[in-house]
N, C-alpha and C. Protein backbone atom coordinates (compact mmCIF):
# COMPACT_ATOMS: atom_id res chain seq x y z
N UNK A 1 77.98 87.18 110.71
CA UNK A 1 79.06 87.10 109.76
C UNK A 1 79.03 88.35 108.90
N UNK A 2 79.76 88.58 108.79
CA UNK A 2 79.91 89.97 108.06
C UNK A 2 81.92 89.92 106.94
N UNK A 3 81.76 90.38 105.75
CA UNK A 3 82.63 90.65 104.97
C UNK A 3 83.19 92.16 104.29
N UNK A 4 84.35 91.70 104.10
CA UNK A 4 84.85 93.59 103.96
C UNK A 4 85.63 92.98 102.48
N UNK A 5 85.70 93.96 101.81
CA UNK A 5 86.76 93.88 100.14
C UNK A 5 86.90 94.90 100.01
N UNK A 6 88.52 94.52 99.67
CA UNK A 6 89.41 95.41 99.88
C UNK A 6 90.46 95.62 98.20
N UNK A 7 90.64 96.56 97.76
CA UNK A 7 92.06 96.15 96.44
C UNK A 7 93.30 96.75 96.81
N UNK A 8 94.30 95.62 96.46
CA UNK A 8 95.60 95.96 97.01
C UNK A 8 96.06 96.42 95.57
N UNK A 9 96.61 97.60 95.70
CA UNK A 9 97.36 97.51 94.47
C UNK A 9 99.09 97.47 94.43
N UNK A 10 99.90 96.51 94.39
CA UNK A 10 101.38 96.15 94.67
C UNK A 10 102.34 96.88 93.33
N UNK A 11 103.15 97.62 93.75
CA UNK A 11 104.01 98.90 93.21
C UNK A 11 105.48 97.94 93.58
N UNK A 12 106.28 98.22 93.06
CA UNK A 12 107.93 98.15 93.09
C UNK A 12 108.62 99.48 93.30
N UNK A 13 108.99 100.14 94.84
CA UNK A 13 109.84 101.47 94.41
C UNK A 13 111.14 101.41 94.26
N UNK A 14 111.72 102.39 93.48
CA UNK A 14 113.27 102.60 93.35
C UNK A 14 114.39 101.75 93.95
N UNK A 15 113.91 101.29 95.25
CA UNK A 15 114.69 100.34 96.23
C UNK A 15 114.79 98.63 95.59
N UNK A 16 113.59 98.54 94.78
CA UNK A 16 113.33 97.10 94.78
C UNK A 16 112.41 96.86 95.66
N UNK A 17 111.89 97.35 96.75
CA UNK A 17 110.55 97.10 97.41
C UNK A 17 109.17 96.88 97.48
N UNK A 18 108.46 96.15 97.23
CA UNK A 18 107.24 96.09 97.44
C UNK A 18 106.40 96.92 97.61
N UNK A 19 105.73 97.68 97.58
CA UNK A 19 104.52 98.77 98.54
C UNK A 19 103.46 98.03 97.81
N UNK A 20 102.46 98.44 99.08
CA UNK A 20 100.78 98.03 98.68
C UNK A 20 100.05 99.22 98.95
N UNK A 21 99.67 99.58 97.78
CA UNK A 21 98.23 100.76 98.85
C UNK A 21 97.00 99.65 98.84
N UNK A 22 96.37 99.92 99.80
CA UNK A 22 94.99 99.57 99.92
C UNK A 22 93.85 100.53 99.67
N UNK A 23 92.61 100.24 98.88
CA UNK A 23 91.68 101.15 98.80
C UNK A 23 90.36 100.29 99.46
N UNK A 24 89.93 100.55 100.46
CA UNK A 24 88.88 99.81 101.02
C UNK A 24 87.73 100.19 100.05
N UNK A 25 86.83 99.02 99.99
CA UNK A 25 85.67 98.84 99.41
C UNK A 25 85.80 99.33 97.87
N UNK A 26 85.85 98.71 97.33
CA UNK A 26 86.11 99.49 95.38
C UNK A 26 84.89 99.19 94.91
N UNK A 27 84.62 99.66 93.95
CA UNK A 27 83.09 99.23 92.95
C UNK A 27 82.95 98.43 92.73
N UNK A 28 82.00 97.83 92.91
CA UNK A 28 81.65 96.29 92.40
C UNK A 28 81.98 96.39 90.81
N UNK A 29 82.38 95.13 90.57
CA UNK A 29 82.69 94.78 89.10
C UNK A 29 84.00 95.24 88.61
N UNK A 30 84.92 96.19 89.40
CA UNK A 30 86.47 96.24 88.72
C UNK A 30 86.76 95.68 88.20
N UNK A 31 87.04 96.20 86.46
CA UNK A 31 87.79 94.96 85.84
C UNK A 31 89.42 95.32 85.91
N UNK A 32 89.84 94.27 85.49
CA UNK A 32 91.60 94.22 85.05
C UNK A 32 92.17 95.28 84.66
N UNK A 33 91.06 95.91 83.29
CA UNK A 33 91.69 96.97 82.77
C UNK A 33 91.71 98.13 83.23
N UNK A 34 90.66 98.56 84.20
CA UNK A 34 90.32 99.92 84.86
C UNK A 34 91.72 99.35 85.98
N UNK A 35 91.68 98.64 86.52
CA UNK A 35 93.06 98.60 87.72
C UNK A 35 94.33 98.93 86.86
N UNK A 36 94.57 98.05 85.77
CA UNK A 36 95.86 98.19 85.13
C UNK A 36 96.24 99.79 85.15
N UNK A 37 94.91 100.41 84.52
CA UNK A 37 95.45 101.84 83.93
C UNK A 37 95.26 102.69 84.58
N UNK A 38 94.88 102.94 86.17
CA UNK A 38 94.90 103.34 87.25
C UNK A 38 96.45 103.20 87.95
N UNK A 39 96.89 102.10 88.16
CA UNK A 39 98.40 101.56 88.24
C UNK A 39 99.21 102.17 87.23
N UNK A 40 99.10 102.15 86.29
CA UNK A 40 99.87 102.56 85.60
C UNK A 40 99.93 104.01 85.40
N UNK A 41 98.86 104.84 85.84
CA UNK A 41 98.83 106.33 85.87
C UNK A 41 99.73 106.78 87.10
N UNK A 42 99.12 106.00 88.05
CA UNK A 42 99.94 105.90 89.47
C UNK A 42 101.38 106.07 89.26
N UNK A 43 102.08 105.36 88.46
CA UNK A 43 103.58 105.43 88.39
C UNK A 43 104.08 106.19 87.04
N UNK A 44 103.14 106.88 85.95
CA UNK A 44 103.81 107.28 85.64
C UNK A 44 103.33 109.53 85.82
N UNK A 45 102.78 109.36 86.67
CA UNK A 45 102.31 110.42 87.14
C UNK A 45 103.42 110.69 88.36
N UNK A 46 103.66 109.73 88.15
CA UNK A 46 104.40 110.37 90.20
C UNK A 46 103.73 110.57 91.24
N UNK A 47 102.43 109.78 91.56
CA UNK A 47 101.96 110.22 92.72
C UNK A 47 101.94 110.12 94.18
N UNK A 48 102.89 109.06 94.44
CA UNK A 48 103.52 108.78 95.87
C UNK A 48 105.23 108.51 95.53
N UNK A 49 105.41 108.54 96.54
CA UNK A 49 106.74 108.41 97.32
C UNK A 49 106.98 107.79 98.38
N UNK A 50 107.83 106.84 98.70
CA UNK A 50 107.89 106.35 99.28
C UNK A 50 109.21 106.36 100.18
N UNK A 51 109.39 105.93 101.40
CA UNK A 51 110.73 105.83 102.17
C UNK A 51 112.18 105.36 101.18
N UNK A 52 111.62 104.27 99.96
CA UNK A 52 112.45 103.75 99.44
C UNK A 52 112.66 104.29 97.88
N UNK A 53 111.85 105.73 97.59
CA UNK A 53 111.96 106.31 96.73
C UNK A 53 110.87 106.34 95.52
N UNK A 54 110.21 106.69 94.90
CA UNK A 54 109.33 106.24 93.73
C UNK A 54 108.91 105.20 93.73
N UNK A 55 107.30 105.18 93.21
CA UNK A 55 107.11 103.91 92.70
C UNK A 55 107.54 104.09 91.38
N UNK A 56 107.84 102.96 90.76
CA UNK A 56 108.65 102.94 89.57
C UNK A 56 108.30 101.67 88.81
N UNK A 57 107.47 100.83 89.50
CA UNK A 57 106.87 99.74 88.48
C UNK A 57 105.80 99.05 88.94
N UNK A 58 104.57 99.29 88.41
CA UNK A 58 103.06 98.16 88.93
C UNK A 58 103.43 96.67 89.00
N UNK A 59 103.04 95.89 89.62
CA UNK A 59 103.48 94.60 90.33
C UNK A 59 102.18 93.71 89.60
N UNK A 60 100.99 94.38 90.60
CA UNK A 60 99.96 93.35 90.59
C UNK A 60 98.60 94.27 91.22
N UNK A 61 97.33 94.02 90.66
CA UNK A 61 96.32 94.32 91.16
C UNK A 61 95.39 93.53 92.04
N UNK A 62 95.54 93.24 93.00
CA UNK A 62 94.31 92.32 93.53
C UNK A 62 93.21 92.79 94.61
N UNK A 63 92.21 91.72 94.50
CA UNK A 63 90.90 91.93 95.22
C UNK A 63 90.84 90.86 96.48
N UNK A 64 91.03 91.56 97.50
CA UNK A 64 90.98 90.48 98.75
C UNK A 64 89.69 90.77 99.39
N UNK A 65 88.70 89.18 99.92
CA UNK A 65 87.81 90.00 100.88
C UNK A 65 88.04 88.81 101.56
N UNK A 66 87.57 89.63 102.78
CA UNK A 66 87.45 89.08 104.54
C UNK A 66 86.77 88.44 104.57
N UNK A 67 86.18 87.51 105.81
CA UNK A 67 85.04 87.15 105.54
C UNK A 67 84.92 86.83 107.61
N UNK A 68 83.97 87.71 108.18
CA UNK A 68 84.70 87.85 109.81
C UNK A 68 83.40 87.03 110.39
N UNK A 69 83.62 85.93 111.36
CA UNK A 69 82.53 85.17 112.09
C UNK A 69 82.78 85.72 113.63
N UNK A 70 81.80 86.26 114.54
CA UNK A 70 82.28 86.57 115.50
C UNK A 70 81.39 85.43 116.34
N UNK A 71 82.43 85.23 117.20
CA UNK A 71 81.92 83.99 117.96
C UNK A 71 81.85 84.46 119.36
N UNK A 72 82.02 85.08 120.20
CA UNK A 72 81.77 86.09 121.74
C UNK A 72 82.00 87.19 121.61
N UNK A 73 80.91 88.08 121.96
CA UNK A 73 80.66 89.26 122.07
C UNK A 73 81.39 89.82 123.67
């Protein structure tokens, strides 16, 4: 068994769209506030672009982990 964690961080661009970046494996212990103001540098820095234009508003920060059982090799 083996596990992976992952943080999604969910953006709104110009379109009304969704985007997620993913950053595999983050530091243990991320709090709220180091994501918030990371997100929030993110959009007001300008640092991606997207098909649907700017990100233009932080959504949500979250922490997903896997958790993988391999059952046949």
């Amino acid at each position: 068994m083996s596990s992976d964690t992952d943080l999604d961080l969910v953006f709104k661009n110009a379109a009304g769209k969704k985007v997620i970046l993913n950053i595999e494996e983050p530091k243990p212990g991320v709090t709220k506030a180091e994501i918030d103001a990371a997100m929030q540098a993110i959009v007001e820095n300008n640092v991606f672009t997207t098909t649907g234009g700017d990100l233009v508003e932080a959504v949500e920060g979250r922490i997903r982990t896997t958790t993988l059982d391999v059952v046949a090799a």
